[in-house]
Every structure is written in structure tokens, then in C-alpha cells.
N, C-alpha and C. Protein backbone atom coordinates (compact mmCIF):
# COMPACT_ATOMS: atom_id res chain seq x y z
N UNK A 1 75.21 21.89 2.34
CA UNK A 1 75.74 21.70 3.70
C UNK A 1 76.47 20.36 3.77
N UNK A 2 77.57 20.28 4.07
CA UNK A 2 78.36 18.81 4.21
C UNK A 2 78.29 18.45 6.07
N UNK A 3 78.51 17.07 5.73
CA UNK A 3 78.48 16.27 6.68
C UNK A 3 79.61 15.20 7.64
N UNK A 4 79.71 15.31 9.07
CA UNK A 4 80.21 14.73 9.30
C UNK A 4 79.52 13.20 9.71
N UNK A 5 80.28 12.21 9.49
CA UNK A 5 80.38 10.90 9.82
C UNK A 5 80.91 9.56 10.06
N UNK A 6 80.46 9.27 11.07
CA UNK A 6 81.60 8.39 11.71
C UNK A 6 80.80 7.05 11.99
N UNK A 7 81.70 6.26 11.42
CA UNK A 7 81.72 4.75 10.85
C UNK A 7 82.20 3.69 11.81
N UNK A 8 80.98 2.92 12.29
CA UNK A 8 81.58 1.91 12.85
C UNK A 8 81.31 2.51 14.43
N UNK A 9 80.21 3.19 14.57
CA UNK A 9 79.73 3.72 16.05
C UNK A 9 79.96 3.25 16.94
N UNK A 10 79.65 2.11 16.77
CA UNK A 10 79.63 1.45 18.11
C UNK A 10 78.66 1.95 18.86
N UNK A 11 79.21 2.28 20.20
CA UNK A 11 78.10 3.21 21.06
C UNK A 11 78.89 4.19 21.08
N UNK A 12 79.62 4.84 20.65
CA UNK A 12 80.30 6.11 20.54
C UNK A 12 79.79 7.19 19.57
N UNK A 13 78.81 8.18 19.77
CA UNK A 13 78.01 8.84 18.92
C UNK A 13 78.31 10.04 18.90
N UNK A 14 78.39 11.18 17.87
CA UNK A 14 78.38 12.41 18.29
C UNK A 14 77.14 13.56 17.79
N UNK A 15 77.32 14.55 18.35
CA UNK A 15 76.00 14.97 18.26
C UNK A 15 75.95 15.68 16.81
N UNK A 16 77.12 16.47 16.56
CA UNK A 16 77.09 16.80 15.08
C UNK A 16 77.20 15.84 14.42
N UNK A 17 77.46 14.59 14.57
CA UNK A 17 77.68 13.98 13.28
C UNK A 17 76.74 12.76 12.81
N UNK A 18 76.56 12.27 11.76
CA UNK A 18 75.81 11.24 11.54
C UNK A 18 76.59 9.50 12.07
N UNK A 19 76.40 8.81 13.01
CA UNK A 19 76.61 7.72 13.18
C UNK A 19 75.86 6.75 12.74
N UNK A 20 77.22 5.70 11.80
CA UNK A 20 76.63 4.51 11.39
C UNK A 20 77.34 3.20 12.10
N UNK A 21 76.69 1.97 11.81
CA UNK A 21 77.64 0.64 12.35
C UNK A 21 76.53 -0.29 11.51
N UNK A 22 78.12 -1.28 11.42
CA UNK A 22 77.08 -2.16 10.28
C UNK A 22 76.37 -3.98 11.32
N UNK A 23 76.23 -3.10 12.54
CA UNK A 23 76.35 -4.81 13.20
C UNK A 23 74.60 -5.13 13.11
N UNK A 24 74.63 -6.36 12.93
CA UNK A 24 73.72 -7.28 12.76
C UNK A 24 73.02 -6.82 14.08
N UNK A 25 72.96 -6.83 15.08
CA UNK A 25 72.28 -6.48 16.33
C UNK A 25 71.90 -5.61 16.69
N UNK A 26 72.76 -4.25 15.83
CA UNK A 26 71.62 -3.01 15.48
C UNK A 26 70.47 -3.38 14.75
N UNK A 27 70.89 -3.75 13.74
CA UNK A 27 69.09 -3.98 12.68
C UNK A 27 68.47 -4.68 13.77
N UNK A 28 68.65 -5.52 14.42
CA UNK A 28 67.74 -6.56 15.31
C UNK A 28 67.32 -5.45 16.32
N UNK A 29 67.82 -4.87 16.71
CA UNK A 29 67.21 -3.58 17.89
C UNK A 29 66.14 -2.76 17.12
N UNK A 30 66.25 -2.08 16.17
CA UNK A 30 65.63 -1.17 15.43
C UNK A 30 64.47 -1.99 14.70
N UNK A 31 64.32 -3.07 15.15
CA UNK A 31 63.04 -3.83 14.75
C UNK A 31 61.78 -3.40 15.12
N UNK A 32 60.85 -3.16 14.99
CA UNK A 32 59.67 -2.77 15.51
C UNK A 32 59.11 -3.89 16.89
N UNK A 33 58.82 -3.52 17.76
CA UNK A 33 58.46 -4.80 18.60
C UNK A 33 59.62 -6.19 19.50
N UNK A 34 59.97 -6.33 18.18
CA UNK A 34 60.73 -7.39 18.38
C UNK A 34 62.13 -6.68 18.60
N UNK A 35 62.58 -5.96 18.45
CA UNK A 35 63.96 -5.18 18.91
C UNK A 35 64.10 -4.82 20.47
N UNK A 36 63.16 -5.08 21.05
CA UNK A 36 62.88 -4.71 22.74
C UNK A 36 63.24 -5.84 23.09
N UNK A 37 63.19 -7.10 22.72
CA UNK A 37 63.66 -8.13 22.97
C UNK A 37 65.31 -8.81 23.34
N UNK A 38 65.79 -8.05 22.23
CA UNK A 38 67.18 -8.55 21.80
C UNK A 38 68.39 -7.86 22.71
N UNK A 39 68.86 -8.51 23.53
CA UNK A 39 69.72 -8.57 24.84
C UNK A 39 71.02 -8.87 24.34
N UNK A 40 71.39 -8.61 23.33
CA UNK A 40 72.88 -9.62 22.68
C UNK A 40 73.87 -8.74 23.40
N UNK A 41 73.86 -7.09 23.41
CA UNK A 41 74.97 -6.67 24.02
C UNK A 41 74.66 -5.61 25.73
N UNK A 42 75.48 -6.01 26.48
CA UNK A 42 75.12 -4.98 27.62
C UNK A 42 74.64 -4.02 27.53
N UNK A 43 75.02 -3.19 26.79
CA UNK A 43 73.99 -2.00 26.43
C UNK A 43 73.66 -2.22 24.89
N UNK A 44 72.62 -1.25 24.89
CA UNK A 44 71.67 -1.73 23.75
C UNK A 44 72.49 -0.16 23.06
N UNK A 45 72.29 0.07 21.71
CA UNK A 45 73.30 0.95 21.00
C UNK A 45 72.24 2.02 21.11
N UNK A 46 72.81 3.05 20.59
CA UNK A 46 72.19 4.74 21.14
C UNK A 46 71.20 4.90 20.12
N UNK A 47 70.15 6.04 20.64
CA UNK A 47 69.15 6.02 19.44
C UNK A 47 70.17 6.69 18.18
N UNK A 48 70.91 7.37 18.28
CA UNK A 48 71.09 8.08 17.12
C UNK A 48 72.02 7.27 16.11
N UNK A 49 72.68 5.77 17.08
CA UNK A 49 73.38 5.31 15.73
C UNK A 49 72.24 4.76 14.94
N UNK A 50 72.35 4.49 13.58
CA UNK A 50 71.75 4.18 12.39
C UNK A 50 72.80 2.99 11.53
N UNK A 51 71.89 2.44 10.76
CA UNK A 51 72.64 0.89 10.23
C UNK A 51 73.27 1.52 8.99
N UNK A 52 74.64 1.62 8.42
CA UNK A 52 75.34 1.67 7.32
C UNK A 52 76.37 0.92 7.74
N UNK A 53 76.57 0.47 6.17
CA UNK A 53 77.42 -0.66 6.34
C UNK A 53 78.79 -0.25 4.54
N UNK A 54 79.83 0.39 5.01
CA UNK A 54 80.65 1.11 4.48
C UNK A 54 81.20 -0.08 3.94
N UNK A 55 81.28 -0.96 3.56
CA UNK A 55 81.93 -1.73 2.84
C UNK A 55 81.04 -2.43 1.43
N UNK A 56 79.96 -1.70 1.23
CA UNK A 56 78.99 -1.94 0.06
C UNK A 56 78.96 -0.54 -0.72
N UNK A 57 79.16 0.16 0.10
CA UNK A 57 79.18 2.14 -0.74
C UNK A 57 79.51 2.66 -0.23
N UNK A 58 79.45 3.82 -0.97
CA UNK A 58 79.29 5.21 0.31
C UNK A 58 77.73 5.45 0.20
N UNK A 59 77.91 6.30 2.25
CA UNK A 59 77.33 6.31 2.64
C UNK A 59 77.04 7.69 2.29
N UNK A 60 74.99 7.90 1.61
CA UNK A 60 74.88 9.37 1.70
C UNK A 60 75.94 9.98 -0.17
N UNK A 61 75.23 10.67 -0.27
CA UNK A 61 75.74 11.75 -1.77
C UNK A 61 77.34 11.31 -1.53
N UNK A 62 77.80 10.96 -2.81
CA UNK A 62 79.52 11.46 -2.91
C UNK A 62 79.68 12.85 -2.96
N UNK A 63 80.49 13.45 -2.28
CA UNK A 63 81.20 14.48 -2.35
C UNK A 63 80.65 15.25 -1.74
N UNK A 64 79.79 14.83 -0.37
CA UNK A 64 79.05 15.76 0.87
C UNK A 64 79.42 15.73 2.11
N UNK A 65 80.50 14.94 2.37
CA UNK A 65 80.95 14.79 3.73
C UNK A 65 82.55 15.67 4.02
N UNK A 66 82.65 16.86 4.81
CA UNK A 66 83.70 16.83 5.04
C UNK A 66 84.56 16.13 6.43
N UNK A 67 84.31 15.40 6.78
CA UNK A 67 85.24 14.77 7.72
C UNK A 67 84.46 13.03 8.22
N UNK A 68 85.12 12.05 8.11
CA UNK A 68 85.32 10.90 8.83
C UNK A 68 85.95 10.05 9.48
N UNK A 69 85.29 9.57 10.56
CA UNK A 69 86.13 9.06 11.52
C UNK A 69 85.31 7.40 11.85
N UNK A 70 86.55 6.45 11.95
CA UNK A 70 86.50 5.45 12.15
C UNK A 70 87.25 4.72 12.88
N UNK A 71 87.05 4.35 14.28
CA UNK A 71 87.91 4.00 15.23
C UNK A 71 87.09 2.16 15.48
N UNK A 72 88.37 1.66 14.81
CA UNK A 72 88.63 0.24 15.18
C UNK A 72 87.43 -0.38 14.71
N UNK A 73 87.39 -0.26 13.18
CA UNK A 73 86.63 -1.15 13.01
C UNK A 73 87.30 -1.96 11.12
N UNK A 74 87.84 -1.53 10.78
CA UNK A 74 88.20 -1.54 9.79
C UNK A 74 89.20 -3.04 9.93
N UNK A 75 89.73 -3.59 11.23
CA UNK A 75 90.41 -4.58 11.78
C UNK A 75 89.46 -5.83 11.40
N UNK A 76 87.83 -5.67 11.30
CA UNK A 76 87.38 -6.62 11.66
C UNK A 76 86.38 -6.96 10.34
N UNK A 77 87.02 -6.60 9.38
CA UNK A 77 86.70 -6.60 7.75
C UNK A 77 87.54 -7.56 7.04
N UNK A 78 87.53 -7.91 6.36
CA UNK A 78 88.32 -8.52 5.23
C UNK A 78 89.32 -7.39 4.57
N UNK A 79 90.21 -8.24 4.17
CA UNK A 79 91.41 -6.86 2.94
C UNK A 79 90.58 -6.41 2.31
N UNK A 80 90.42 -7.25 1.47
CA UNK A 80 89.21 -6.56 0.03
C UNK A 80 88.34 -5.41 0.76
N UNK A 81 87.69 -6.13 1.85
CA UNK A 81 86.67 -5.09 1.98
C UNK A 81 86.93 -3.54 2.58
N UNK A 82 88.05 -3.69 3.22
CA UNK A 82 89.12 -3.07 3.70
C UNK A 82 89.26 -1.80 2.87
N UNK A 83 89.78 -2.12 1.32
CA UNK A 83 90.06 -1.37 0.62
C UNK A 83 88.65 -1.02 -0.76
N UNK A 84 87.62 -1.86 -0.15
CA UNK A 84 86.89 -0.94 -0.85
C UNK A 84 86.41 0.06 0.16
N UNK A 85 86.24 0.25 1.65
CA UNK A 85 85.73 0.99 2.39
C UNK A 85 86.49 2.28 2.17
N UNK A 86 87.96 1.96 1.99
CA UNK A 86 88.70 3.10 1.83
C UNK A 86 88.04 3.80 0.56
N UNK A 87 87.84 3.64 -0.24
CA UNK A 87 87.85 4.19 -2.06
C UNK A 87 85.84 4.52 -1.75
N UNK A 88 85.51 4.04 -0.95
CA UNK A 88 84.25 4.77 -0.61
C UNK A 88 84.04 5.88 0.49
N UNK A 89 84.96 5.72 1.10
CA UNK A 89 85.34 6.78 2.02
C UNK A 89 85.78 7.79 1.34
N UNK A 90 86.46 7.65 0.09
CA UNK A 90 87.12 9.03 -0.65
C UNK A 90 86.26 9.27 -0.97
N UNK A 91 85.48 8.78 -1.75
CA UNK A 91 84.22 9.02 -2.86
C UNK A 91 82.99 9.84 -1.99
N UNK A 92 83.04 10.04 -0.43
CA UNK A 92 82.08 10.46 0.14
C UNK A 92 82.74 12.23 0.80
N UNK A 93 83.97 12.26 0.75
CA UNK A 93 84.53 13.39 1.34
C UNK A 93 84.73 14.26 0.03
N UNK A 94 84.65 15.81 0.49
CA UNK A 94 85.04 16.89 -0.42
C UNK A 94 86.13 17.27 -0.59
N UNK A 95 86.54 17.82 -1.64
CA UNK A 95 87.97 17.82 -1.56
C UNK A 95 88.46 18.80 -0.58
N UNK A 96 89.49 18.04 -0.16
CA UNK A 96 90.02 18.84 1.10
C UNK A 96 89.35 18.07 2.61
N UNK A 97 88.72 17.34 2.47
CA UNK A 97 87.78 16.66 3.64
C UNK A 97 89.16 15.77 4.24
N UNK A 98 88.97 15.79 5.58
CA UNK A 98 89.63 14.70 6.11
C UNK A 98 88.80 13.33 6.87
N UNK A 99 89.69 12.89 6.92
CA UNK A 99 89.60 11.23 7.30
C UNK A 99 90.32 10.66 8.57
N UNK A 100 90.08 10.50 9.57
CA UNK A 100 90.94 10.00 10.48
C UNK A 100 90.37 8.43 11.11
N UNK A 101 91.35 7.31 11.30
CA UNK A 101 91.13 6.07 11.38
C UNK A 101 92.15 5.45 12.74
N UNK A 102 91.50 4.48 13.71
CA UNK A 102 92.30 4.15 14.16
C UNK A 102 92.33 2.74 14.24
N UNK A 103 93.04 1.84 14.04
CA UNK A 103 93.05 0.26 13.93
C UNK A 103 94.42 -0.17 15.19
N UNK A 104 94.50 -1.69 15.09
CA UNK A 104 94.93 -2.16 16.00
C UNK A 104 96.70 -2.08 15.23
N UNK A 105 97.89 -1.36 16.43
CA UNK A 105 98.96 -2.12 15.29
C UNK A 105 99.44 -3.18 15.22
N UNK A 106 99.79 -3.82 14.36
CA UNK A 106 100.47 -5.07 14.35
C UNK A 106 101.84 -5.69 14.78
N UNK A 107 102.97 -4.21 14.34
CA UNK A 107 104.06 -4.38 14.45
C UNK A 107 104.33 -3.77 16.05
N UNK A 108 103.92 -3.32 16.94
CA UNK A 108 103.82 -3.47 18.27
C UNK A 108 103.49 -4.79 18.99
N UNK A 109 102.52 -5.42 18.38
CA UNK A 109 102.29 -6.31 19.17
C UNK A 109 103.50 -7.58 18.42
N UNK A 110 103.90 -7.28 17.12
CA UNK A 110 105.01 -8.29 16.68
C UNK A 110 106.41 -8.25 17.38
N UNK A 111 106.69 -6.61 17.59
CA UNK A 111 107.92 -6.73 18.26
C UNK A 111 107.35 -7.01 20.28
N UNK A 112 106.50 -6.86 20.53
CA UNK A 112 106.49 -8.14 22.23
C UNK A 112 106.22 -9.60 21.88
N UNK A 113 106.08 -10.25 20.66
CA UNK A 113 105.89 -10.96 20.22
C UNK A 113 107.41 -11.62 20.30
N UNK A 114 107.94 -10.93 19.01
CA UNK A 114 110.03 -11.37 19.18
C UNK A 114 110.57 -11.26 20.63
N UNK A 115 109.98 -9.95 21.61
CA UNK A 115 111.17 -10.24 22.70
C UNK A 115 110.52 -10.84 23.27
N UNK A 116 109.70 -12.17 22.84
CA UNK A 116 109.20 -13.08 24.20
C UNK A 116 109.79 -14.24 23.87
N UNK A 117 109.87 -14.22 22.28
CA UNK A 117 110.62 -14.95 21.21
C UNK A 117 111.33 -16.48 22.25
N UNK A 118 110.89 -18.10 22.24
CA UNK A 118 111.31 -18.78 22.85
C UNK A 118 110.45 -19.32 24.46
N UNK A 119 109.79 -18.07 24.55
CA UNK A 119 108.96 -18.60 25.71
C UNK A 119 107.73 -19.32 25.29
N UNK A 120 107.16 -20.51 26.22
CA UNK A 120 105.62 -21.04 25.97
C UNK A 120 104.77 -20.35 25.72
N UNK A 121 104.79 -19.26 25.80
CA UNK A 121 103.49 -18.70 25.79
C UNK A 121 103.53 -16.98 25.14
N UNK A 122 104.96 -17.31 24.50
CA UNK A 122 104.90 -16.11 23.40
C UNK A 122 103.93 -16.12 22.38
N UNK A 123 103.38 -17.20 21.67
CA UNK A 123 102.55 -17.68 20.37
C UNK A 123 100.99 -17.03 21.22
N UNK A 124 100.76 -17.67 21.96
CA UNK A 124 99.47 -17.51 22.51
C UNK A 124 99.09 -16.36 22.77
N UNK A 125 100.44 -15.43 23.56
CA UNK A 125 99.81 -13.87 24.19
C UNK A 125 99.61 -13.32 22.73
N UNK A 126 100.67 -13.33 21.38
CA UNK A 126 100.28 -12.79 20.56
C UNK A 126 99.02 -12.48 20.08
N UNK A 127 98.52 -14.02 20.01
CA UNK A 127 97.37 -14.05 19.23
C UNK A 127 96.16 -13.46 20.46
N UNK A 128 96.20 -13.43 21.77
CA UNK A 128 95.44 -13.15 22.44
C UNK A 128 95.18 -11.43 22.04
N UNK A 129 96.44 -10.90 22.34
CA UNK A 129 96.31 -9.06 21.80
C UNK A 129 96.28 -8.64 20.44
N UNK A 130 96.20 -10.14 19.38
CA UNK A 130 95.85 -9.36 18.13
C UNK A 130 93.97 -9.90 17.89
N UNK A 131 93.89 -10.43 18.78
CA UNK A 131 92.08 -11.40 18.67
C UNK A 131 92.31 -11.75 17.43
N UNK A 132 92.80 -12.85 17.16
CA UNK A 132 93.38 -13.54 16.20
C UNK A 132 93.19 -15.06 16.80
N UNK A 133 92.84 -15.57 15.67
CA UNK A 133 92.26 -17.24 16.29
C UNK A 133 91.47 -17.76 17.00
N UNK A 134 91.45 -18.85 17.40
CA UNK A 134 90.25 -19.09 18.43
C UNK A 134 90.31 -20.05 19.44
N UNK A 135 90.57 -19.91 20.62
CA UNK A 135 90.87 -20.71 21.88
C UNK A 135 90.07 -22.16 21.58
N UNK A 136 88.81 -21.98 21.51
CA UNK A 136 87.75 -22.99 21.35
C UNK A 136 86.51 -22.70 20.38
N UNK A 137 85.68 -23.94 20.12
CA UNK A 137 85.07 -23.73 18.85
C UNK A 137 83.72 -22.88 19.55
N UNK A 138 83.15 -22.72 18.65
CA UNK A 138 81.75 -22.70 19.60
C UNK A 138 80.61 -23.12 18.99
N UNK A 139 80.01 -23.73 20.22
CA UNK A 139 79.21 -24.90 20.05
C UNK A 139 78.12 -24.65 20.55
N UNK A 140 76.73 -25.21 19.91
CA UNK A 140 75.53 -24.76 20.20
C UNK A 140 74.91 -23.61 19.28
N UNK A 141 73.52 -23.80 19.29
CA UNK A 141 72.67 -23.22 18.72
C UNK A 141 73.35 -20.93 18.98
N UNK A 142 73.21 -21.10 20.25
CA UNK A 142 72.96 -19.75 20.83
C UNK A 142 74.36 -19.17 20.61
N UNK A 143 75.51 -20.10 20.80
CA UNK A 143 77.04 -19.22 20.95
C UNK A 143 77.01 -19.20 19.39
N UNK A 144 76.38 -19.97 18.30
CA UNK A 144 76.69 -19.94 16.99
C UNK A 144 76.12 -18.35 16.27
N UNK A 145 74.96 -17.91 17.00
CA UNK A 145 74.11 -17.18 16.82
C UNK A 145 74.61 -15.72 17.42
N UNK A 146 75.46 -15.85 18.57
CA UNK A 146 75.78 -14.61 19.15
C UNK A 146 77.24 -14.46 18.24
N UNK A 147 77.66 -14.94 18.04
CA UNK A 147 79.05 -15.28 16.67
C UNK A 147 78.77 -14.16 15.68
N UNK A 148 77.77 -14.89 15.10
CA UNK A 148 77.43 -14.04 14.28
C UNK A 148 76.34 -12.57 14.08
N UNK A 149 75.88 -12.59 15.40
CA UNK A 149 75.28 -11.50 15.55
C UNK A 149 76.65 -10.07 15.78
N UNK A 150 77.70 -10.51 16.54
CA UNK A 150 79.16 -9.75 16.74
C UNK A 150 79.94 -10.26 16.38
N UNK A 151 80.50 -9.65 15.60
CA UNK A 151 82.26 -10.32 15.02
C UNK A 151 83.38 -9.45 15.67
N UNK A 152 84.13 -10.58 17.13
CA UNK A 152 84.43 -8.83 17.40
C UNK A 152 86.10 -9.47 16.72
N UNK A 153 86.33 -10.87 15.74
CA UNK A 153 87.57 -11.08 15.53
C UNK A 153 87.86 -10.58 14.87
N UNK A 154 89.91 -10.29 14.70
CA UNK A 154 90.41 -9.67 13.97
C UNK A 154 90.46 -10.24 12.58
N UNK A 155 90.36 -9.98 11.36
CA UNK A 155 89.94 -11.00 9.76
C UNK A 155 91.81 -9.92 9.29
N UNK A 156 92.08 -8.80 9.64
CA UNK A 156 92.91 -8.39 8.97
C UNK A 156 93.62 -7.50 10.03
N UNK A 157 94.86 -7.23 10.01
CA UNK A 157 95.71 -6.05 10.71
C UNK A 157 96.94 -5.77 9.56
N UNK A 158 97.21 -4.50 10.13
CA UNK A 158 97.94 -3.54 9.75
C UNK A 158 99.01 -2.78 10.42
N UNK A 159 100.23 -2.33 9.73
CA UNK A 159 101.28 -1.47 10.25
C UNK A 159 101.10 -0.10 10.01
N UNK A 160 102.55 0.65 10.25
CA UNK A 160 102.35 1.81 9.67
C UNK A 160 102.53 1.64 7.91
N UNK A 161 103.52 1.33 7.48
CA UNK A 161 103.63 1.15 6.00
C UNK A 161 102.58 0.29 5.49
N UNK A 162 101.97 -0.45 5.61
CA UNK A 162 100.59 -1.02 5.33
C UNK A 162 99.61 0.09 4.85
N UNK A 163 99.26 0.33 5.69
CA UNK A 163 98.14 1.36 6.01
C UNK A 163 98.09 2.64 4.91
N UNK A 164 99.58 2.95 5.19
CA UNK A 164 100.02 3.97 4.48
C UNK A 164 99.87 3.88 3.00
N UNK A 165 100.72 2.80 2.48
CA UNK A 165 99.89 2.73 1.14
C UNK A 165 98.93 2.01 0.25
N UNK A 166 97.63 1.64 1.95
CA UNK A 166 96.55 1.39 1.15
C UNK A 166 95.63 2.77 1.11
N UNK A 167 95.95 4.15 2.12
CA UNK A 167 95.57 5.37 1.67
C UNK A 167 95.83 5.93 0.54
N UNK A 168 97.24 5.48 0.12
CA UNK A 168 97.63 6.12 -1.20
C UNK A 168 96.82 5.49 -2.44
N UNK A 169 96.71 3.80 -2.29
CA UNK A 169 95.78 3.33 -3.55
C UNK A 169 94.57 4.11 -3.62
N UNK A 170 93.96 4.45 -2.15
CA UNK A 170 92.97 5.06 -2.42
C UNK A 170 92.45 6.35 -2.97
N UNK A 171 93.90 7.33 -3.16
CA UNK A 171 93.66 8.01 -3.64
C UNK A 171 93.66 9.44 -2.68
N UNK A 172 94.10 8.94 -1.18
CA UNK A 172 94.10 10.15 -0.17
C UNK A 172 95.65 10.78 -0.21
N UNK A 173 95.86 12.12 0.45
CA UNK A 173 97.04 12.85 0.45
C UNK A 173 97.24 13.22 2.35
N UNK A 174 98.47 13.82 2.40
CA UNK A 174 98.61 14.58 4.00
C UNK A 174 98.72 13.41 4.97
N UNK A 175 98.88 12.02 4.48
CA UNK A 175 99.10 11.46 5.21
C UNK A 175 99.90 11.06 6.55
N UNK A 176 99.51 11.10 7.62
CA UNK A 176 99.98 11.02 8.97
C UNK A 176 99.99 10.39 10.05
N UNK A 177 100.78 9.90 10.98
CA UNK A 177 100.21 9.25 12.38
C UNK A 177 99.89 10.45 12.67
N UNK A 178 98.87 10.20 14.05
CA UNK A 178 98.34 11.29 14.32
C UNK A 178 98.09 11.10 16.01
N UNK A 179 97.19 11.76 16.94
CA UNK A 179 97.58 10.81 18.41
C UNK A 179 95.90 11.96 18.65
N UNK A 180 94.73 11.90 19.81
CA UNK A 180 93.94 12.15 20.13
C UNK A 180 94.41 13.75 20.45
N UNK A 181 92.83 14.59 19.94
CA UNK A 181 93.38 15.70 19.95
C UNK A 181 93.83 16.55 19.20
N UNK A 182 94.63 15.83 18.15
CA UNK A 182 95.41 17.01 17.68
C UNK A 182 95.14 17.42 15.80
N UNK A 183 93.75 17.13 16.24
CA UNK A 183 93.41 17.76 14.69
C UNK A 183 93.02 19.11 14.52
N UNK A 184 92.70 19.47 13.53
CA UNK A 184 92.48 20.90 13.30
C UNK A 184 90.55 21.05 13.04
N UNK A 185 90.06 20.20 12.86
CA UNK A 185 89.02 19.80 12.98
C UNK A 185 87.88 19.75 14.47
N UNK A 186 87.81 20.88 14.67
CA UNK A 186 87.03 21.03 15.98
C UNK A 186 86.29 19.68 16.56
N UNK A 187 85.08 18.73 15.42
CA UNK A 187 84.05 18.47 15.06
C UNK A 187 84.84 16.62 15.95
N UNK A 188 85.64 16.45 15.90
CA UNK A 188 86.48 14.77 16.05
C UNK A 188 86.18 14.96 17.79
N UNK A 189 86.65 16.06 18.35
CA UNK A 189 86.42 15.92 20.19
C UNK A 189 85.21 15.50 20.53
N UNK A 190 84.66 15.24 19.28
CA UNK A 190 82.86 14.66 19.68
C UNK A 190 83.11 12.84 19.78
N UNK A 191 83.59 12.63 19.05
CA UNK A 191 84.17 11.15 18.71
C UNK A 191 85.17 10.53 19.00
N UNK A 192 86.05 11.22 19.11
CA UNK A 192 87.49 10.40 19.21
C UNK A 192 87.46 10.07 21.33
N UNK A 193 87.75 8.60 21.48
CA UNK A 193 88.01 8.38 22.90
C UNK A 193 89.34 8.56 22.81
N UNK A 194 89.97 8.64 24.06
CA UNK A 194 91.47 8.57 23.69
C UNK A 194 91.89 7.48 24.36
N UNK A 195 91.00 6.46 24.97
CA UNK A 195 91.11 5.10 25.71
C UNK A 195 91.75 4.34 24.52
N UNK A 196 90.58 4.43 22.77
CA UNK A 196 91.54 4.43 21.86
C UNK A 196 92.41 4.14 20.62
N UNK A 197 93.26 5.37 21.23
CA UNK A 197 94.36 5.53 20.90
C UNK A 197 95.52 4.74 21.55
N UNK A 198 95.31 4.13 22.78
CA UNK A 198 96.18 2.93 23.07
C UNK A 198 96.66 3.85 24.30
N UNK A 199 97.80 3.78 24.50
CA UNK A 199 98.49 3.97 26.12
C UNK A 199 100.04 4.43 25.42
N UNK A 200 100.62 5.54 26.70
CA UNK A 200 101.90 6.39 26.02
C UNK A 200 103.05 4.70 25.86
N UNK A 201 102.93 3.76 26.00
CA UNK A 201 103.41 2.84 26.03
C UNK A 201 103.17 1.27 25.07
N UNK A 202 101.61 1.85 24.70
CA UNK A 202 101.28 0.71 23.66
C UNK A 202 99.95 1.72 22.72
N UNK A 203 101.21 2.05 21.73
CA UNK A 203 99.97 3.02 20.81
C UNK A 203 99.35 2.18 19.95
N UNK A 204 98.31 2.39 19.54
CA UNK A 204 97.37 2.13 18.28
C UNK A 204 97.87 2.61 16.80
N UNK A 205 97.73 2.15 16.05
CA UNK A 205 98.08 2.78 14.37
C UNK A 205 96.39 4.05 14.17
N UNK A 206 96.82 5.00 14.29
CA UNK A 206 96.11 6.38 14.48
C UNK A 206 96.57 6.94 13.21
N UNK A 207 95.78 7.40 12.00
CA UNK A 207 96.25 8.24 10.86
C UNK A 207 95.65 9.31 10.44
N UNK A 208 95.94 10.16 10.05
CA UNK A 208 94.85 11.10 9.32
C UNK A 208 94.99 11.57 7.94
N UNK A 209 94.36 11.81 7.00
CA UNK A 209 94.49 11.73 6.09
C UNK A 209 93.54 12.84 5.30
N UNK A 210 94.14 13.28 4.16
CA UNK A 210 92.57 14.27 3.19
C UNK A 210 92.29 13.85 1.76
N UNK A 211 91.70 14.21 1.39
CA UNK A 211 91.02 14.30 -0.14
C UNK A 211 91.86 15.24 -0.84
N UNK A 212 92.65 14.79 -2.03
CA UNK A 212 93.26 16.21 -2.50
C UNK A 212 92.52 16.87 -3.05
């Protein structure tokens, strides 16, 4: 029996599928006792997500999953790790399995970036809509601690040609933008928000992809 799973839960869970997320504040919840405690995010994450952390393996048997989905989290990885998540993501789908991913784009927010090109506060909005940099440090025991309990900064972004052929290093085919909805894959309307996918005016880099 193969499996679906989707990476990087968040609180977005579905019922067929197995949800993982690799945040530090899940394990701290799922603590015995002491997880009743831990207040780090407004809501506390769903029972059914579970801690995997896709940038050390795959998750679960290679070659048992037919479909994964990962919305916006792959932004907040390193390159490297980036592209080993990818080459473990292949290694976990059957052939023919698809993959669908959505990350932040870059070259949207580069071209409002150029036509602001000259104003004070072109540099700044950039970096504000790519969460890129850091306004101020943070200081203290507790903001050092909630830092690192959530990383919600961006470490890496991507275009369409980016993206595109770090699927190909990995070894995926059928590559596509793709937009909420329109897979052939019944099993994604469990997962996919279409909040997103961005706005008919400011899309997200949305792809889908298979296992040959």
C-alpha cells in the first residue's frame, strides 16, 4: 500500500495522508507532561502532525509513497539542504509518484523591487516580502529561544528556472507550474490551501513534478 505525505505541516493536515514538520516546538509539544506547557505558537499543532525532518532522509521505506506535497517550507532551509530534501523526496516516491511544492517567488517580488527602483524604501519593502534580513537583533534570553524554537526566515529563494533545474538534478520529470486544484491527484484537495498559492496578481512559484 503506498503513501501519501506532506512535508512541512504546519497545521495543515490531511486525513489520508501522513503529516510531518520538522519544528523544534512540535517535539516540545509531544513531550510527555511537559508539552502542555509550551505556548510558543497560537495554536498548538494538530494531533496527527508527527516530527520528520526531510532534510536528513527520507521519510518511511523508499519507494512507498505515491504523492508529496510541500507548501512553503523548503524557503526556510539552506541550498544544500534544499537539494538534499529534493533527492530524498525522489528516493521516497514510486515511479510515476508525483510531487507538488510551493515556495515563495523571487523574481516577482524582484521585478516590484526594479519598478520601485530609486525610491527610499524600495530596498526595505523587498526584503520585508522576501523575510529576508533582520529589522533588529534579538535580545534576551526568551526572544533568543523563541528564534530558535521557529525559523520562520527566508535562508534561500527561488525562481522559475531555479527550481526547475534543481528538479531536474534531482532526477524528477513532467515538470510544471501548476496553480491550486488542478492536479489529477484527487488526494492534494486535502492539503493544498489556495491562500497559498498567492493571489491572481501575486503568484507563488507552484510546481509539480513525477518520478520517471
Amino acid at each position: 500500500m503506498t503513501r501519501n505525505v506532506n512535508i512541512g505541516c504546519g497545521h495543515s493536515v490531511g486525513k489520508d495522508w501522513e503529516n510531518y514538520d520538522a519544528s523544534p516546538t512540535l517535539r516540545l509539544e509531544r513531550l510527555p507532561l511537559l508539552g502542555r506547557l509550551v505556548k510558543k505558537n497560537r495554536h498548538r499543532f494538530p494531533p496527527e502532525a508527527m516530527y520528520g525532518d526531510i532534510t536528513q532522509g527520507p521519510i518511511g521505506a523508499p519507494g512507498t509513497v505515491s504523492a508529496v506535497f510541500c507548501s512553503h517550507m523548503l524557503e526556510h532551509v539552506s541550498h544544500e539542504d534544499m537539494r538534499n530534501s529534493l533527492k530524498h523526496i525522489h528516493a521516497m516516491l514510486i515511479p510515476g509518484g508525483v510531487f507538488r511544492l510551493i515556495v515563495p517567488d523571487l523574481s516577482i517580488r524582484a521585478r516590484m523591487y526594479v519598478d520601485k527602483l530609486g525610491q527610499p524604501d524600495a530596498a526595505s519593502r523587498f526584503l520585508e516580502m522576501s523575510d529576508l534580513g533582520q529589522r533588529r537583533m534579538r535580545r534576551g534570553l526568551k526572544s533568543r529561544l523563541l528564534a530558535v524554537l521557529g525559523n520562520s526566515a527566508h535562508l534561500w529563494m527561488y525562481d522559475d528556472a531555479s527550481m526547475r533545474q534543481e528538479h531536474e538534478l534531482a532526477g524528477f520529470s513532467d515538470i510544471r507550474r501548476c496553480a491550486h486544484g488542478d492536479s489529477d491527484v484527487a488526494a492534494f484537495a486535502q492539503v493544498e490551501n489556495p491562500d497559498r498559492f498567492g493571489t491572481p496578481d501575486f503568484t507563488e512559484l507552484a510546481m509539480e513534478c513525477r518520478k520517471a
